[in-house]
N, C-alpha and C. Protein backbone atom coordinates (compact mmCIF):
# COMPACT_ATOMS: atom_id res chain seq x y z
N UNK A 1 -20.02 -26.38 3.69
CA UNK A 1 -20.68 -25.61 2.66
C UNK A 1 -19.81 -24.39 2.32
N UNK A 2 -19.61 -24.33 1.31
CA UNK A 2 -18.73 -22.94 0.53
C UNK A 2 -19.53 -21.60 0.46
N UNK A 3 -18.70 -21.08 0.55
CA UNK A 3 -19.11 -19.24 0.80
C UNK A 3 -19.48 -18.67 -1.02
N UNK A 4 -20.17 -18.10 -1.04
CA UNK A 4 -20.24 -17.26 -2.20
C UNK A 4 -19.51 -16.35 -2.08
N UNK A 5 -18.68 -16.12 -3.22
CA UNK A 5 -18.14 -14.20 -3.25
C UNK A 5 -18.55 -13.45 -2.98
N UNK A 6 -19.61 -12.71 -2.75
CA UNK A 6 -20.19 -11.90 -2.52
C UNK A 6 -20.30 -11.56 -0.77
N UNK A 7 -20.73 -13.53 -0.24
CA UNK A 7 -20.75 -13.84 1.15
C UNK A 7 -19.32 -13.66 1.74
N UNK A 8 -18.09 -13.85 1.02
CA UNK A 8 -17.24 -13.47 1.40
C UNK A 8 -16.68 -11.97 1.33
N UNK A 9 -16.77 -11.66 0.55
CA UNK A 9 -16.69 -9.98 0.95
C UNK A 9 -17.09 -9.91 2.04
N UNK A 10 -18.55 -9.66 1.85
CA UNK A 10 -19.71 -9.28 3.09
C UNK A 10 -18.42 -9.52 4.40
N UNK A 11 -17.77 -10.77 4.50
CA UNK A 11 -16.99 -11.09 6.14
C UNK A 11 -15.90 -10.35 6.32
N UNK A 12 -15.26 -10.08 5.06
CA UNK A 12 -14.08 -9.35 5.22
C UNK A 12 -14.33 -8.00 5.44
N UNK A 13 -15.67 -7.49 4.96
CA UNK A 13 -15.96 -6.18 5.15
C UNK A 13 -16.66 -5.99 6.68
N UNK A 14 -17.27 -6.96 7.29
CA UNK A 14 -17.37 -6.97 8.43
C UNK A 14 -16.51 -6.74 9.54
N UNK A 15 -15.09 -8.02 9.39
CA UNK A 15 -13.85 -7.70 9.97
C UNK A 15 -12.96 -6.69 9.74
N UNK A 16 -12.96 -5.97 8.65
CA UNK A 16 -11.98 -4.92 8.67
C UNK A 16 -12.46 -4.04 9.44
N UNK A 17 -13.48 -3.36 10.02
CA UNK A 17 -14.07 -2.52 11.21
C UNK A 17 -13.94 -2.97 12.50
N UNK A 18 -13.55 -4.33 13.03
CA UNK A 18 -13.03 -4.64 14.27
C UNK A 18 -11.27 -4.12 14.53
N UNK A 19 -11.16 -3.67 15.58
CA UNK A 19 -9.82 -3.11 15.94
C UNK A 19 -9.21 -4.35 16.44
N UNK A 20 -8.01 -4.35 15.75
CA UNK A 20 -6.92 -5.47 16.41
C UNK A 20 -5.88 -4.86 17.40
N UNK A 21 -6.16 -5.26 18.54
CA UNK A 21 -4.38 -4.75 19.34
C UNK A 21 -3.47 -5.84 19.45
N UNK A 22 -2.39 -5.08 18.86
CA UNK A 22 -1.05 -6.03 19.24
C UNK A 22 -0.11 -5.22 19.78
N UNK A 23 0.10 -4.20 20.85
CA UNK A 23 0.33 -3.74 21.61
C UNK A 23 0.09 -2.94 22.73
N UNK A 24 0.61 -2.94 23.73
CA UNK A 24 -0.18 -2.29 25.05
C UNK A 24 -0.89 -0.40 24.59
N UNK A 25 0.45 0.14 23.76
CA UNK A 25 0.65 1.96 23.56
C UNK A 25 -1.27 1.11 22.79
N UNK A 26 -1.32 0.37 21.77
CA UNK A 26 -2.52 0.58 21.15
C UNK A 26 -3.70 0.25 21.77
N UNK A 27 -3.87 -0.67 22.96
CA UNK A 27 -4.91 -0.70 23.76
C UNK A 27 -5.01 0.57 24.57
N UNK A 28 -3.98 1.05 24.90
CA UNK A 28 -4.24 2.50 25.67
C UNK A 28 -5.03 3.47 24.39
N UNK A 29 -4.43 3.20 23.30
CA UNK A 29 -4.91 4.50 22.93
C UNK A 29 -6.60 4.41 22.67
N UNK A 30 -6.87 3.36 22.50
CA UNK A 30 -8.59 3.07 21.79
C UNK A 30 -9.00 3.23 23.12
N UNK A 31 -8.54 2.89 24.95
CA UNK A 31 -8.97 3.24 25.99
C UNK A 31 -9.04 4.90 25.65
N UNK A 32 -8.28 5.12 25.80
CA UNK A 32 -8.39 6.76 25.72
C UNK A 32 -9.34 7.21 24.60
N UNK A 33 -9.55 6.97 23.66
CA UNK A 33 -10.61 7.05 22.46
C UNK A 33 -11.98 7.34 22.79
N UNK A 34 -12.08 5.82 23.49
CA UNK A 34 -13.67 5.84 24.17
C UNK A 34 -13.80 6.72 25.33
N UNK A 35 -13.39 6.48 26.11
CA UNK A 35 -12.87 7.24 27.35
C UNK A 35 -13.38 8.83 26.95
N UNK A 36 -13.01 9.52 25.86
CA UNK A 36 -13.25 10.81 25.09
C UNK A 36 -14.57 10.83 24.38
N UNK A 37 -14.75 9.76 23.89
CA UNK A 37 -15.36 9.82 22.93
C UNK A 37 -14.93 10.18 21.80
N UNK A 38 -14.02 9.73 20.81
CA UNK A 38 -13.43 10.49 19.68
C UNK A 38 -13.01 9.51 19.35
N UNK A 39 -13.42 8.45 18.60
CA UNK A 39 -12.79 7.20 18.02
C UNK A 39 -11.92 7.75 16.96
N UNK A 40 -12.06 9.13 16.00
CA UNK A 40 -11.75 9.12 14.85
C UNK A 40 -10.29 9.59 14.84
N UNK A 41 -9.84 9.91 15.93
CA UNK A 41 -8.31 10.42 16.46
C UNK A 41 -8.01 9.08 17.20
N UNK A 42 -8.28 7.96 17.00
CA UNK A 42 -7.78 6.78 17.79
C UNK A 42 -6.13 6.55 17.63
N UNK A 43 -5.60 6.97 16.60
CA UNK A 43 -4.08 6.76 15.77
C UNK A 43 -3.53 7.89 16.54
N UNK A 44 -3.94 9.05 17.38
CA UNK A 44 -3.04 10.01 17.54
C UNK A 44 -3.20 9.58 19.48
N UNK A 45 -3.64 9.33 19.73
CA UNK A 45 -3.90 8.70 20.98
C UNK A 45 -3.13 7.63 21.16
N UNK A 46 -2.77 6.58 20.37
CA UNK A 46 -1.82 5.79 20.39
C UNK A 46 -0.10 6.02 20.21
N UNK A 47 -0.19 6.89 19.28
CA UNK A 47 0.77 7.46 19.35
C UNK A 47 1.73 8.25 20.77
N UNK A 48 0.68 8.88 20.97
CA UNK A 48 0.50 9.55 22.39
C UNK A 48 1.24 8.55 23.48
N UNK A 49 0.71 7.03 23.82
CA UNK A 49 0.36 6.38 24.44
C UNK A 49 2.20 5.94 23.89
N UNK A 50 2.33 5.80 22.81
CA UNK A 50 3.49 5.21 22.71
C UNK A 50 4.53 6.06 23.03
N UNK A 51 4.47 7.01 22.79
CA UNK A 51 6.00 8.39 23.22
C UNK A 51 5.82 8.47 24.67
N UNK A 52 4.64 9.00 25.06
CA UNK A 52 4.94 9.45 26.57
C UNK A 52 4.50 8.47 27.57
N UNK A 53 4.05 8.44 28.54
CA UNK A 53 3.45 7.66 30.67
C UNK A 53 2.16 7.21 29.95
N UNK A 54 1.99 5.99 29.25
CA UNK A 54 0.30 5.68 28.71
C UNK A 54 -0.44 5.64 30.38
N UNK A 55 0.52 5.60 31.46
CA UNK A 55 -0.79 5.39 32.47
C UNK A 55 -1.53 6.64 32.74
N UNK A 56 -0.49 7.78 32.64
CA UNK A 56 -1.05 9.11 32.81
C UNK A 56 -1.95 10.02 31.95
N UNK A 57 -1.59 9.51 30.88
CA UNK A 57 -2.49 9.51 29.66
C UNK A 57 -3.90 9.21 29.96
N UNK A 58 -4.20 8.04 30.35
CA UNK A 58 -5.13 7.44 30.50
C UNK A 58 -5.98 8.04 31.56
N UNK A 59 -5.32 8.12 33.22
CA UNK A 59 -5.80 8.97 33.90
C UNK A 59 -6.26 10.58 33.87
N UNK A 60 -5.63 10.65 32.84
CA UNK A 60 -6.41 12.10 31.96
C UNK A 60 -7.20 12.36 31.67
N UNK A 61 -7.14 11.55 30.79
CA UNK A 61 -8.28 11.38 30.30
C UNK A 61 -9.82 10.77 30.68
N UNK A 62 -9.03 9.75 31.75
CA UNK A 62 -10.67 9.86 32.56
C UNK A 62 -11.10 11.08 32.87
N UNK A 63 -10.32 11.87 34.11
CA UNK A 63 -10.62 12.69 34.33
C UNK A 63 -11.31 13.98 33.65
N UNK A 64 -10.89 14.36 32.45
CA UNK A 64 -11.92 15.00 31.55
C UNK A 64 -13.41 14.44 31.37
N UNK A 65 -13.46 12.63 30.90
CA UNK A 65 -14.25 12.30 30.46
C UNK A 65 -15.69 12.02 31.44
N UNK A 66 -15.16 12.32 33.00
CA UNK A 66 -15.60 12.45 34.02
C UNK A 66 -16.58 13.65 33.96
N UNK A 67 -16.12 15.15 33.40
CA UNK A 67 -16.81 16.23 33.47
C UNK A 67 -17.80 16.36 32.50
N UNK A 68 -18.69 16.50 32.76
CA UNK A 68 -20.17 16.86 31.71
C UNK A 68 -20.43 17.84 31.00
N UNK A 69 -19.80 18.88 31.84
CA UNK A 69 -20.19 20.37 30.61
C UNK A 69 -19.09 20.35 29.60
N UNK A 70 -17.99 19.76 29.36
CA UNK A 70 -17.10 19.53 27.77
C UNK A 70 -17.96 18.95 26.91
N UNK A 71 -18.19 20.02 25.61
CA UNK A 71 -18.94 19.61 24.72
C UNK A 71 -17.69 18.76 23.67
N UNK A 72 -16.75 19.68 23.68
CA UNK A 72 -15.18 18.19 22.55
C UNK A 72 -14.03 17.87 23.85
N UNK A 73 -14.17 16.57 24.29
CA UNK A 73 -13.47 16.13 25.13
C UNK A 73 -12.17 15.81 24.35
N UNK A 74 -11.75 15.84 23.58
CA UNK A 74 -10.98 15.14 23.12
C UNK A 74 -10.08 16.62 22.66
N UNK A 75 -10.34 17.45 21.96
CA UNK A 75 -9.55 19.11 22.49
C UNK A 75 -9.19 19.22 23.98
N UNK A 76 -10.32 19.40 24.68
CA UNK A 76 -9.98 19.35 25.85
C UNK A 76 -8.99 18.81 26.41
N UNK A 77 -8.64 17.51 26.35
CA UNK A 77 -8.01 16.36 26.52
C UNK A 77 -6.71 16.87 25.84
N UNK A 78 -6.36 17.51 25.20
CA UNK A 78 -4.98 17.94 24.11
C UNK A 78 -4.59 18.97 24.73
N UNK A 79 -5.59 19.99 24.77
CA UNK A 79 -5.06 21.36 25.67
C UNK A 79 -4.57 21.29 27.10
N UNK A 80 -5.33 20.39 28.30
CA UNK A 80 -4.93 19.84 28.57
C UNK A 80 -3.25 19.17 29.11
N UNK A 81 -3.11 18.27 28.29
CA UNK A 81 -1.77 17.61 27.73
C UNK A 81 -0.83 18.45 27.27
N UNK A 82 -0.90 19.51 26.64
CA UNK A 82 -0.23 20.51 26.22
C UNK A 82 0.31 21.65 27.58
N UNK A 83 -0.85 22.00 28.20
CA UNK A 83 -0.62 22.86 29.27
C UNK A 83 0.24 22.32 30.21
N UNK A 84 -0.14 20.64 30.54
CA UNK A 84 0.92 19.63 31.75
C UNK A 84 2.36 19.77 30.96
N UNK A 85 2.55 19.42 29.69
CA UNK A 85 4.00 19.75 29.39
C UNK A 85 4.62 20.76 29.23
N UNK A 86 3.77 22.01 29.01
CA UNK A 86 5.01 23.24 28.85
C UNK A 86 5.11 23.35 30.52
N UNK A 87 4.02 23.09 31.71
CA UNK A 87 4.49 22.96 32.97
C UNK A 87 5.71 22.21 33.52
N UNK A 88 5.82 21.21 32.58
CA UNK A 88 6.97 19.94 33.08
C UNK A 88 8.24 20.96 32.88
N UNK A 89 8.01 21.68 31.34
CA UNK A 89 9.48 21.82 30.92
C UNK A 89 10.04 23.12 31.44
N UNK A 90 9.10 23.91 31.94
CA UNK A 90 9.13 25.30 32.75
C UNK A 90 9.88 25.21 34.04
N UNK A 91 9.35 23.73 34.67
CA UNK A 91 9.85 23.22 36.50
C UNK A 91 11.37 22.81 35.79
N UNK A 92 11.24 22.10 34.68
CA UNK A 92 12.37 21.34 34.55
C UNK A 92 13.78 22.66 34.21
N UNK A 93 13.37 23.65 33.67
CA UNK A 93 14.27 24.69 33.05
C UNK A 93 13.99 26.04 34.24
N UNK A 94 13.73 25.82 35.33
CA UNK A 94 13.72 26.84 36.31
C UNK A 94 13.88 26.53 37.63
């Protein structure tokens, strides 16, 4: 039985809201997403995941997502990330 136009939209508009991974940096990053809670930064999380340690990333981010009184985990989670690297580059340049 054939689809109506309309019925077909409807599927394509269904599937374009499922996330496709075709790489590991992009399964880390939608882990880290949920993990935060912040689906809507999912692209900068991947990114993330692709430049720097996605395992450490990840363990980060549990760890924030672990604590209850962060009302934006996902700042948190950046400041964070920010504070561990000017530490890296401080040990690394002293």
């Amino acid at each position: 039985m054939a689809q109506t136009p309309h019925e077909y939209f409807k599927v394509l508009h269904t599937r374009k809201r499922e996330s496709r991974v075709y790489k590991k940096h992009q399964l880390i990053g939608l882990e880290i997403a949920e993990a935060l809670h912040d689906r809507t930064h999912k692209s900068l999380y991947m990114k993330l995941a692709k430049e720097g340690s996605p395992e450490k990333l990840l363990a980060l981010a549990k760890e924030v997502a672990e604590r209850k009184n962060i009302k934006k985990k996902g700042a948190y989670f950046m400041a964070c990330l920010t504070r561990t690297k000017k530490t890296a580059r401080q040990r690394g340049n002293g």
